[in-house]
N, C-alpha and C. Protein backbone atom coordinates (compact mmCIF):
# COMPACT_ATOMS: atom_id res chain seq x y z
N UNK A 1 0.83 -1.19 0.00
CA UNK A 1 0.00 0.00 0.00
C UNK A 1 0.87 1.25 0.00
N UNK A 2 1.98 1.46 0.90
CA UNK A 2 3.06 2.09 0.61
C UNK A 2 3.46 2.32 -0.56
N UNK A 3 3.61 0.96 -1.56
CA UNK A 3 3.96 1.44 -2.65
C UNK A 3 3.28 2.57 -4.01
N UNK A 4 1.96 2.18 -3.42
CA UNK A 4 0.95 2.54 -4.12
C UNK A 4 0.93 4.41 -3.99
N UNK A 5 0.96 4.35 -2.43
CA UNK A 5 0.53 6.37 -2.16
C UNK A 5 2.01 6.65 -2.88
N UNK A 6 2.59 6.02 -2.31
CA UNK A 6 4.39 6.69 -3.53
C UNK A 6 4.13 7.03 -4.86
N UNK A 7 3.70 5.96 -5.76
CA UNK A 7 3.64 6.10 -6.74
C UNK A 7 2.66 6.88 -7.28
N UNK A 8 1.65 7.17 -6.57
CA UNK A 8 -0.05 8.21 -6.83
C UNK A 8 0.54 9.64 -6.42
N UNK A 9 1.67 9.65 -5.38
CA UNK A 9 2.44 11.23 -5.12
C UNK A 9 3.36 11.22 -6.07
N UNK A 10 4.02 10.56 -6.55
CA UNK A 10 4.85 10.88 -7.49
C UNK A 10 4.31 11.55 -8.74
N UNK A 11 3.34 10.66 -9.05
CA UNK A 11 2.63 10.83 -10.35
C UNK A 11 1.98 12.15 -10.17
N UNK A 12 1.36 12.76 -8.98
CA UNK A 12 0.03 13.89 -8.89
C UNK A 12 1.73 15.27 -8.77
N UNK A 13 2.67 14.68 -8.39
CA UNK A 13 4.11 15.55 -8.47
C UNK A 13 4.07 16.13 -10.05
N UNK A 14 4.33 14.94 -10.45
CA UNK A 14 4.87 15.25 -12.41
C UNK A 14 3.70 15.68 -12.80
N UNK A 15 2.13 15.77 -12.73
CA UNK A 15 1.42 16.53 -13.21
C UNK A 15 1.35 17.98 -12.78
N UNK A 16 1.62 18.25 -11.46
CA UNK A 16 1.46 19.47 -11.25
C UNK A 16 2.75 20.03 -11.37
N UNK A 17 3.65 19.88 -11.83
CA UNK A 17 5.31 20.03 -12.54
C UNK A 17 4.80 20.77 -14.06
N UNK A 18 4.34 19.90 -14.68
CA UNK A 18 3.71 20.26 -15.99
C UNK A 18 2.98 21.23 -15.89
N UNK A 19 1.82 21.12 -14.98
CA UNK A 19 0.96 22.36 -14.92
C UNK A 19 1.34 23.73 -15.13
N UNK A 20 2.37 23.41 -14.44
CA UNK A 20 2.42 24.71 -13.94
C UNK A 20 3.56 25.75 -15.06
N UNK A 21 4.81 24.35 -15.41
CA UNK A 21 5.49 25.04 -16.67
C UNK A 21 4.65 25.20 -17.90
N UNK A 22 3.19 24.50 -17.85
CA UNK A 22 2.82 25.27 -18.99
C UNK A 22 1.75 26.29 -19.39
N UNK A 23 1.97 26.89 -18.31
CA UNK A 23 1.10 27.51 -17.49
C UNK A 23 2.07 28.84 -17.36
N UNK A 24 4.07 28.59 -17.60
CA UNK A 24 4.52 30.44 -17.65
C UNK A 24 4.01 30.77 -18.62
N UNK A 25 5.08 31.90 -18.91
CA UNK A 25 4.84 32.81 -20.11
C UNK A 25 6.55 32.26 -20.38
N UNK A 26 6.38 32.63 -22.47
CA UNK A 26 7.67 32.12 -22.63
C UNK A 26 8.61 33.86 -23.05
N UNK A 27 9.30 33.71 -24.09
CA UNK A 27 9.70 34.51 -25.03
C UNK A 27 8.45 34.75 -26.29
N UNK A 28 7.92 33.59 -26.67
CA UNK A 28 7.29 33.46 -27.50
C UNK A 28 5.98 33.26 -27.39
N UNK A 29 5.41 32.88 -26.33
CA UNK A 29 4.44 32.40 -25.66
C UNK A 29 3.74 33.64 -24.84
N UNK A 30 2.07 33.26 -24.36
CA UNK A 30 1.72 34.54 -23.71
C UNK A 30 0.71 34.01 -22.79
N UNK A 31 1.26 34.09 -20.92
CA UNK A 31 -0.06 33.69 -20.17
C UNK A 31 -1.16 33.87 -20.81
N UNK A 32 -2.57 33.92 -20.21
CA UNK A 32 -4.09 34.12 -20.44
C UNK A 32 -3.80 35.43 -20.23
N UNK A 33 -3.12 35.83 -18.51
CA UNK A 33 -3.66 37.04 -17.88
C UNK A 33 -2.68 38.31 -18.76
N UNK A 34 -1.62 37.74 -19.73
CA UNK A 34 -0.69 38.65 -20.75
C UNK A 34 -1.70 38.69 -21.97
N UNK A 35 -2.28 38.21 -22.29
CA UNK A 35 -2.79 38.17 -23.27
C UNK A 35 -4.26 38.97 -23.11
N UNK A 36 -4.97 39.05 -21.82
CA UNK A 36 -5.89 39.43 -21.99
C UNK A 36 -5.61 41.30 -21.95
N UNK A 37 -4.46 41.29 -21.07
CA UNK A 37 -3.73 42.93 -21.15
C UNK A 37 -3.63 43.11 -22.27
N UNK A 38 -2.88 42.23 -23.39
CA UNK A 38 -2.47 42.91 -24.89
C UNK A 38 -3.59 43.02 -25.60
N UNK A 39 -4.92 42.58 -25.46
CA UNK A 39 -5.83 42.86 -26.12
C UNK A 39 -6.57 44.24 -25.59
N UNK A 40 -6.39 44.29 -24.08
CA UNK A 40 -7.04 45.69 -23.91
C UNK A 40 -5.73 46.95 -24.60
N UNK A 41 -5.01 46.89 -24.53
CA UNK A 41 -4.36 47.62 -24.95
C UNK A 41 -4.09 47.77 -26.53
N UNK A 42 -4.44 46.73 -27.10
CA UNK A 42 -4.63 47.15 -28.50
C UNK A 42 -5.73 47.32 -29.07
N UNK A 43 -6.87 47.40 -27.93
CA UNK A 43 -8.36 48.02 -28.17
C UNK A 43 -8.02 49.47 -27.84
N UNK A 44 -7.81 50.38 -26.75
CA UNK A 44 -6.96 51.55 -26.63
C UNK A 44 -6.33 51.97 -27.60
N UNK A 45 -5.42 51.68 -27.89
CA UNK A 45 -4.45 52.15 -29.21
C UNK A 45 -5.52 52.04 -30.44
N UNK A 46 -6.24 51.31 -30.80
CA UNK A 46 -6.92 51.33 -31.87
C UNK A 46 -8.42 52.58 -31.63
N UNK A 47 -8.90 52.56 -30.26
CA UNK A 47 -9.66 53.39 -29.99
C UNK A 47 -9.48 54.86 -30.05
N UNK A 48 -7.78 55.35 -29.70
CA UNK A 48 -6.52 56.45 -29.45
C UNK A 48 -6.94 57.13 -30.91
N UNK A 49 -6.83 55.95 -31.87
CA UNK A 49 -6.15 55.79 -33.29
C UNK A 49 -7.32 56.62 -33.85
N UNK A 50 -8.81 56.21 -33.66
CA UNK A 50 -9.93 56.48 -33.93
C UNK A 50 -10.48 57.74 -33.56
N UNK A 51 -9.63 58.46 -32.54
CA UNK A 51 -10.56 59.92 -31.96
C UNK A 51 -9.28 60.25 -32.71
N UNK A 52 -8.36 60.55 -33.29
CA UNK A 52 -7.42 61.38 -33.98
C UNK A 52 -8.08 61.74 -35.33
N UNK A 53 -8.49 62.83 -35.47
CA UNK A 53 -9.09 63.13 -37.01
C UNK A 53 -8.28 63.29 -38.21
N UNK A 54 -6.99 63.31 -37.87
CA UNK A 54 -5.97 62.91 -39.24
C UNK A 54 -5.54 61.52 -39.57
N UNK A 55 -6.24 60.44 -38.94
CA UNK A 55 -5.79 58.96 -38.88
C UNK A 55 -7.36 58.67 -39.27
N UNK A 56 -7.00 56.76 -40.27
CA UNK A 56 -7.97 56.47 -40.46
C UNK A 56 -7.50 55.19 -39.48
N UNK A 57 -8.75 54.76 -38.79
CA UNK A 57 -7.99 53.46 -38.35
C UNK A 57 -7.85 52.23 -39.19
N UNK A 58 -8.75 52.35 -40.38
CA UNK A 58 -8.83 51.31 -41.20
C UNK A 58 -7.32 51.28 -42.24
N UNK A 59 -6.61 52.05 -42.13
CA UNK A 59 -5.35 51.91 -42.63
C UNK A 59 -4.78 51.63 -41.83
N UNK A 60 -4.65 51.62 -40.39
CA UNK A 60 -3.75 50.93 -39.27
C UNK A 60 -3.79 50.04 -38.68
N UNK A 61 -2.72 49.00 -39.07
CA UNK A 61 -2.82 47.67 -38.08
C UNK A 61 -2.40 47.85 -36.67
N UNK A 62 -3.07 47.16 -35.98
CA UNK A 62 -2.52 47.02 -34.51
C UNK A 62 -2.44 45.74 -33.80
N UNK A 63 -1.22 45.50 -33.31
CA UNK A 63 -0.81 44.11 -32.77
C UNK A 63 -0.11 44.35 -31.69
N UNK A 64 -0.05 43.66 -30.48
CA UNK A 64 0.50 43.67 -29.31
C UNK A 64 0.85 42.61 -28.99
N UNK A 65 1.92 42.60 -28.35
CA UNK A 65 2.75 41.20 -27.43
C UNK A 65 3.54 41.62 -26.42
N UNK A 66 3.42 41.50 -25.21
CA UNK A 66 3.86 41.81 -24.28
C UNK A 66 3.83 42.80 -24.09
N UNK A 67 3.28 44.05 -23.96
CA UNK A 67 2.85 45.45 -24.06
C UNK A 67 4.09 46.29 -25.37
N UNK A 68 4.31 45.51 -25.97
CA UNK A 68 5.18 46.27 -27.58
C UNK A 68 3.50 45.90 -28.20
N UNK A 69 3.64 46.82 -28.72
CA UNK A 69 2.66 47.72 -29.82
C UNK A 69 3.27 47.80 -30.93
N UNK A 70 3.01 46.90 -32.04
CA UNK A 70 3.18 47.25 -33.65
C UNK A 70 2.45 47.71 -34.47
N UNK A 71 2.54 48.98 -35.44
CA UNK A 71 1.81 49.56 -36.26
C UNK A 71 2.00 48.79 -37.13
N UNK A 72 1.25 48.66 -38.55
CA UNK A 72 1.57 48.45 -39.64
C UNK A 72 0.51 48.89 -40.81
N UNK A 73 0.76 49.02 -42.11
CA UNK A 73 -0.44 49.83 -43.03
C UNK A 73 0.03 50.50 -43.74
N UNK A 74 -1.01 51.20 -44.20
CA UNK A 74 -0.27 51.80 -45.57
C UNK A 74 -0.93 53.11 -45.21
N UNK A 75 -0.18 54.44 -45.26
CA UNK A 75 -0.83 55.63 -44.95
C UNK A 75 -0.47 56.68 -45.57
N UNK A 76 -1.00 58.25 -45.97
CA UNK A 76 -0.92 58.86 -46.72
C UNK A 76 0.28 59.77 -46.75
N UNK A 77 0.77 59.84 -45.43
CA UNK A 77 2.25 60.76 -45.24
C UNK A 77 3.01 60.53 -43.93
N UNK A 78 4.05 60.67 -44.01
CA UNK A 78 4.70 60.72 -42.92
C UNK A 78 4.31 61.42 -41.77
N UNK A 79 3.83 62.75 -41.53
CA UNK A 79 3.01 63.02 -40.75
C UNK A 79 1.64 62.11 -40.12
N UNK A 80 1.39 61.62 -41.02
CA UNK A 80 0.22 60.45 -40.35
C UNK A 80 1.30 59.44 -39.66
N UNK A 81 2.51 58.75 -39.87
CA UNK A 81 2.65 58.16 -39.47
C UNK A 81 3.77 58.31 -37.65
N UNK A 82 4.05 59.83 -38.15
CA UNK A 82 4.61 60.59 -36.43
C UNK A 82 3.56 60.43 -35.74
N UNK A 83 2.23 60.82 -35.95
CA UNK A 83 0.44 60.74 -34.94
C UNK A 83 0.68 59.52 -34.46
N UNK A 84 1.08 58.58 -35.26
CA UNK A 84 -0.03 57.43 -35.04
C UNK A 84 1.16 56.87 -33.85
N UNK A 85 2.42 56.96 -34.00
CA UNK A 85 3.30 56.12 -33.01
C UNK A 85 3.24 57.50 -31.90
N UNK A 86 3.10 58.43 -32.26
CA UNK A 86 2.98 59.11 -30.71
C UNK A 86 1.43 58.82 -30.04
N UNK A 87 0.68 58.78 -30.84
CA UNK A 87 -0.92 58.49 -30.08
C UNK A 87 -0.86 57.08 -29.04
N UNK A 88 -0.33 56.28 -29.75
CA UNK A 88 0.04 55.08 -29.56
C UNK A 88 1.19 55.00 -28.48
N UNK A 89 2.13 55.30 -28.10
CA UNK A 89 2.97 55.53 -27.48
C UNK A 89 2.07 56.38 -26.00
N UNK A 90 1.09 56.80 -26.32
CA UNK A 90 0.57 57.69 -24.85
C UNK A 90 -0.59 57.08 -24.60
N UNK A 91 -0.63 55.53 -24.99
CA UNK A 91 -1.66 54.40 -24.75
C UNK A 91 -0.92 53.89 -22.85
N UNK A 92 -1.83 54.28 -22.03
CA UNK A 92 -1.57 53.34 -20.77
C UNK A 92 -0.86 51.68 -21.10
N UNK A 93 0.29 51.40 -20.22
CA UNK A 93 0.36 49.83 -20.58
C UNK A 93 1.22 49.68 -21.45
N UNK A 94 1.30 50.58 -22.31
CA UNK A 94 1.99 50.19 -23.92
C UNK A 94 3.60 50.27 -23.52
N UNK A 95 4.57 49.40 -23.99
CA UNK A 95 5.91 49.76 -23.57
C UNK A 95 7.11 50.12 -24.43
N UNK A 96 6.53 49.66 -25.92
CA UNK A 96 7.61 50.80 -26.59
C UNK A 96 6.50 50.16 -28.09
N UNK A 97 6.45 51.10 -28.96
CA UNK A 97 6.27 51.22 -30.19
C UNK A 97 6.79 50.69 -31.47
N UNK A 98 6.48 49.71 -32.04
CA UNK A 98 7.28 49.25 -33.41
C UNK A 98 6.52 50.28 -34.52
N UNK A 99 7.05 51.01 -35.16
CA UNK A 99 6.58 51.23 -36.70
C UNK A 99 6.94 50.57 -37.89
N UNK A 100 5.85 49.80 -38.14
CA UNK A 100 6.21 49.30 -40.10
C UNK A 100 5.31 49.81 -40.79
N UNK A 101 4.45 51.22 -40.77
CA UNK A 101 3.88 51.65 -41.53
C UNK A 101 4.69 52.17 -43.12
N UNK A 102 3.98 52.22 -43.74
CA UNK A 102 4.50 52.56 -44.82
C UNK A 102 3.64 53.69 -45.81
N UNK A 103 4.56 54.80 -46.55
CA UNK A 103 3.30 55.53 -47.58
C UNK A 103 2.84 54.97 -48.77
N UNK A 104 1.60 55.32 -48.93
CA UNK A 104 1.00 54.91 -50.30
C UNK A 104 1.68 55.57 -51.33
């Protein structure tokens, strides 16, 4: 019977071992509770994006991972594209700005 609780603790050991490593966050990878931040924050930035009357948001992509914020799109001038990483950049949460926008 001894042998038995050993082997039922060992085993309930290596599952909650697993659990739990797959359960961090990686480099590449994103908890629930990271992921549910990068979505509010790229609802913000896209919302930011939307009260600016020289930005369309439908030319701006927005993607987040780990609070980095990437633009991307195609937009009419360089001036649209200084707005959009400073609007974006004064998003709560956000921690640094990628630009790959580009002009039409």
């Amino acid at each position: 019977m001894k042998n038995v609780n050993r082997f039922l603790s060992g085993l309930f050991m290596i599952f909650a071992l697993v659990a739990v490593v797959a359960c961090s966050s990686t480099n590449k990878k994103e908890s629930a509770g990271e992921y549910v931040d990068d979505t509010v924050i790229t609802t913000r930035v896209k919302a930011a994006i939307l009260k600016e009357d020289t930005l369309k948001v439908s030319e701006i992509n927005v993607e987040t991972f780990k609070g980095v914020v990437q633009l991307s799109g195609f937009v009419h001038s360089q001036a649209d594209i200084n707005t959009a990483v400073r609007v974006a950049s004064g998003v709560g949460g956000v921690k640094s700005v990628k630009n790959d926008m580009r002009l039409k």
